[in-house]
Protein backbone atom coordinates (compact mmCIF):
# COMPACT_ATOMS: atom_id res chain seq x y z
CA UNK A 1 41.00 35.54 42.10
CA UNK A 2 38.52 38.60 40.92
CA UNK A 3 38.22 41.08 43.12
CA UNK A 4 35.30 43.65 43.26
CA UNK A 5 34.54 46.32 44.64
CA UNK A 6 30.90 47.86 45.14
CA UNK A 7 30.56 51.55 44.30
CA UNK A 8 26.70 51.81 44.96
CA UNK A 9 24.63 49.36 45.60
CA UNK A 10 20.71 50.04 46.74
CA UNK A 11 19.63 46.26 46.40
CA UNK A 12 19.56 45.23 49.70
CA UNK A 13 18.46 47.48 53.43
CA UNK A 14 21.69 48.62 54.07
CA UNK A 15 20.77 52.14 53.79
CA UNK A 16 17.80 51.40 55.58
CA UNK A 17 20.14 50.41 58.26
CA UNK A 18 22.40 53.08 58.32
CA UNK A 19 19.29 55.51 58.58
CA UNK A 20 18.16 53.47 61.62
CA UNK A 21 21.23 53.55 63.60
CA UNK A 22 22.19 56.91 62.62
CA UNK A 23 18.99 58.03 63.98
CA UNK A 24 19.33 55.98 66.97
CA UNK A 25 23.08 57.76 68.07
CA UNK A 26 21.31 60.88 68.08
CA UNK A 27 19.18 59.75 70.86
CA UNK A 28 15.75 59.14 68.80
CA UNK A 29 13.70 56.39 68.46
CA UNK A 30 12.06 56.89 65.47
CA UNK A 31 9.49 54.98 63.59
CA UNK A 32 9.79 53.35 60.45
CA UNK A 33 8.62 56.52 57.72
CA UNK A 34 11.35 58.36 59.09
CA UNK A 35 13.72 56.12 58.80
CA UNK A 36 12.86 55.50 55.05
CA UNK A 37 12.89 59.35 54.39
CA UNK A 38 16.20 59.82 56.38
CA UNK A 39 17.53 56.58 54.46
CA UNK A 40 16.05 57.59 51.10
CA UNK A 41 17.92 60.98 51.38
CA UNK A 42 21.16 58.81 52.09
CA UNK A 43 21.21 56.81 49.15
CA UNK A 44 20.01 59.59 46.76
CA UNK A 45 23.84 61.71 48.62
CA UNK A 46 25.75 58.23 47.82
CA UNK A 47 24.12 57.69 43.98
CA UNK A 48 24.74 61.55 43.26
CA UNK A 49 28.50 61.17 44.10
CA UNK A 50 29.12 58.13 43.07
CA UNK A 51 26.73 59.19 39.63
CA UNK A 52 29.44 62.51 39.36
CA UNK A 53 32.47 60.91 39.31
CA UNK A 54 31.40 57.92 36.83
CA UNK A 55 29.93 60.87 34.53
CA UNK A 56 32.84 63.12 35.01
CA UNK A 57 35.08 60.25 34.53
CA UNK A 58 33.89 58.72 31.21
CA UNK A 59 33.01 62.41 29.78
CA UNK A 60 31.75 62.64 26.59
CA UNK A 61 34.06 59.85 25.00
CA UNK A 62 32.05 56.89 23.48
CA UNK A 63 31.31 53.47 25.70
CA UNK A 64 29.24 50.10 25.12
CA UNK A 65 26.89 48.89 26.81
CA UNK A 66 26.93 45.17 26.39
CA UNK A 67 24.04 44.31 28.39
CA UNK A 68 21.62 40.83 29.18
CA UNK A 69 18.03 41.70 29.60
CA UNK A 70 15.63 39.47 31.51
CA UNK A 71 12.39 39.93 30.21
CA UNK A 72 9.13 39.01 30.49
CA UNK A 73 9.11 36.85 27.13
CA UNK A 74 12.95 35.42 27.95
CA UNK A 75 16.42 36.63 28.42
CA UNK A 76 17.85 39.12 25.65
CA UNK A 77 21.33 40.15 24.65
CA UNK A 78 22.10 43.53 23.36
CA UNK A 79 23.86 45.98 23.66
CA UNK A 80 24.25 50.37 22.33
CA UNK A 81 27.17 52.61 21.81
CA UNK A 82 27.16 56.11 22.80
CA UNK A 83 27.79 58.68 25.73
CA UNK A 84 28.01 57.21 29.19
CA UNK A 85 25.56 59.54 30.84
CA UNK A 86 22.43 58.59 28.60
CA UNK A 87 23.20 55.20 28.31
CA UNK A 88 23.47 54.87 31.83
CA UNK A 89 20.15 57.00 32.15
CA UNK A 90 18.77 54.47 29.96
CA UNK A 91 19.81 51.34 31.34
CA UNK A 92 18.20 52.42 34.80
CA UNK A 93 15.00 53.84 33.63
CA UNK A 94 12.43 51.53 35.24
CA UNK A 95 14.76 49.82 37.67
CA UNK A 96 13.83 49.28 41.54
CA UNK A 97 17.21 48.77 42.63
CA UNK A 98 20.62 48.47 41.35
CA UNK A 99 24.08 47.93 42.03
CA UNK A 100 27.48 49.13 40.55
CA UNK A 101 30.72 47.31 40.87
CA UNK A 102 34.31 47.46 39.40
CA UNK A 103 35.35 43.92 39.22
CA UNK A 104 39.58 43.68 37.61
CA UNK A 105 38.83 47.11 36.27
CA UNK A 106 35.96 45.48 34.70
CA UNK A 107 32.78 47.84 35.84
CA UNK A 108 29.84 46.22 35.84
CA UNK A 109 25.82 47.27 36.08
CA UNK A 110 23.22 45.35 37.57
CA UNK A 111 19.81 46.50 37.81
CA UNK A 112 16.24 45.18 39.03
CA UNK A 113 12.96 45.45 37.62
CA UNK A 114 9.42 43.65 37.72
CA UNK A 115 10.25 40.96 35.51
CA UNK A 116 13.45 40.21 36.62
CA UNK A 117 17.04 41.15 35.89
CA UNK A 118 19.21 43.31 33.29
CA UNK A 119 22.99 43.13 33.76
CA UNK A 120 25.70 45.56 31.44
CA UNK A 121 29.31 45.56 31.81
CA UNK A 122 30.39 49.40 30.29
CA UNK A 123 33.66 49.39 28.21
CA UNK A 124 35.89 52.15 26.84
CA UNK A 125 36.49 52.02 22.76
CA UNK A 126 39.76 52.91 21.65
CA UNK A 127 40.76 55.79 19.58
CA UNK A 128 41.86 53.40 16.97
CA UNK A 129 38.70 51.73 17.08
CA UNK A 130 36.47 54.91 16.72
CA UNK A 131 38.55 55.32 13.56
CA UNK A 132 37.87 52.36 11.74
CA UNK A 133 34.31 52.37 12.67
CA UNK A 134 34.05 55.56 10.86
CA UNK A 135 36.32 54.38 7.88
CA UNK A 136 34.45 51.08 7.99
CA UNK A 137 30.79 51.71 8.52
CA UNK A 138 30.92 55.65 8.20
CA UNK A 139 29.91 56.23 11.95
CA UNK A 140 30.75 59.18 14.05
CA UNK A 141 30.88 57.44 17.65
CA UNK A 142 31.46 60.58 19.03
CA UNK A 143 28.30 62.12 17.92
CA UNK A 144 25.91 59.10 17.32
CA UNK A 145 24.24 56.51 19.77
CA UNK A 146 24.05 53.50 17.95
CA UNK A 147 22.35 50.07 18.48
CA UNK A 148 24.75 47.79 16.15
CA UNK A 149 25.62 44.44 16.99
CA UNK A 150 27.77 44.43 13.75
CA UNK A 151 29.65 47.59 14.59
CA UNK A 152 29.63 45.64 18.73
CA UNK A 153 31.73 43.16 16.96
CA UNK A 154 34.08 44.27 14.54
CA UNK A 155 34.90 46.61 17.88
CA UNK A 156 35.44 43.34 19.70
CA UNK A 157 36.96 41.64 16.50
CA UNK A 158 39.92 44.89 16.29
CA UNK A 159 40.07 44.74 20.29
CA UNK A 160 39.19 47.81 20.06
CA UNK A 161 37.06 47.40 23.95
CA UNK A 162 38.92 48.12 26.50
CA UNK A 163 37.86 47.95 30.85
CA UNK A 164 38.05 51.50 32.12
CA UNK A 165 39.56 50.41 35.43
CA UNK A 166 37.16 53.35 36.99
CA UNK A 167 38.07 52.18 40.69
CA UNK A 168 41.74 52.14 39.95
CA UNK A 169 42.10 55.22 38.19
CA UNK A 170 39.36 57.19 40.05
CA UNK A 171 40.14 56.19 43.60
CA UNK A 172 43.89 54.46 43.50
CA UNK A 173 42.35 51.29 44.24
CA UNK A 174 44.19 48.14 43.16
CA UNK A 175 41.17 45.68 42.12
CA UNK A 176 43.88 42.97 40.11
């Protein structure tokens, strides 16, 4: 059985919520803009540390970003290759909402937008695999951000992906 567990998750009014009752303890009744601005500072706390300690963790090693992108015109696949922070930056330009979770060390990204629904799952490349790209294709991975579904596959091909196990690793938290 998969287990995940959320690491930020704005989809829903549970910070909206917390805002409320928080609010409420201290003997207030406030109306609804100030919980919004009392929740909206919340969740922008949470995303900043949970944002940190995903940056800090993958540093400046290269990741993929296999990703399915619901569009207005259909559903795509795709996917880039390159430093966590942008492609994260990236991925959630545009998004109203968005959720990350570490499912079996798999971490997982899933955002939403006007037209519907982009999901990425973020995976660590092996030093092996960095190799062979460059002997292969002549790619730097640690200096280039690449959109290659060729070079996506010969990674997957050599097994060269590997989960980062971010929840285990980060926080000692057994998710298998």
């Amino acid at each position: 059985m998969k287990k995940a567990i959320t690491l930020f998750d704005n989809t829903d009014s549970a910070f909206y919520d917390i805002a409320r009752e928080s609010l409420e303890d201290e003997g207030e009744k406030p109306d609804d803009s100030a919980i919004w601005d009392f929740a909206s500072d919340i969740e922008r706390e949470d995303w900043d540390l949970v944002k940190t300690a995903l940056v800090q963790f993958f540093g400046e090693r290269p990741v993929v970003f296999a990703a399915t992108m619901q569009l207005w015109d259909g559903i795509r696949r795709g996917g880039r290759i390159g430093k966590f922070e942008q492609l994260l930056d990236t991925f959630l330009n545009g998004m109203d909402s968005f959720s990350i979770t570490d499912e079996d060390g798999h971490l997982h990204i899933s955002a939403v937008h006007h037209d519907g629904r982009n999901s990425a799952e973020v995976m660590l490349i092996d030093k092996e695999g960095i190799d062979k790209v460059y002997e292969k294709f002549d790619v730097d991975l640690d200096a280039e951000e690449i959109c290659d579904q060729e070079i996506h596959d010969y990674l997957e091909q050599e097994h060269a992906l590997k989960p980062p196990y971010f929840a285990r690793i980060e926080y000692g938290t057994q998710t298998a």
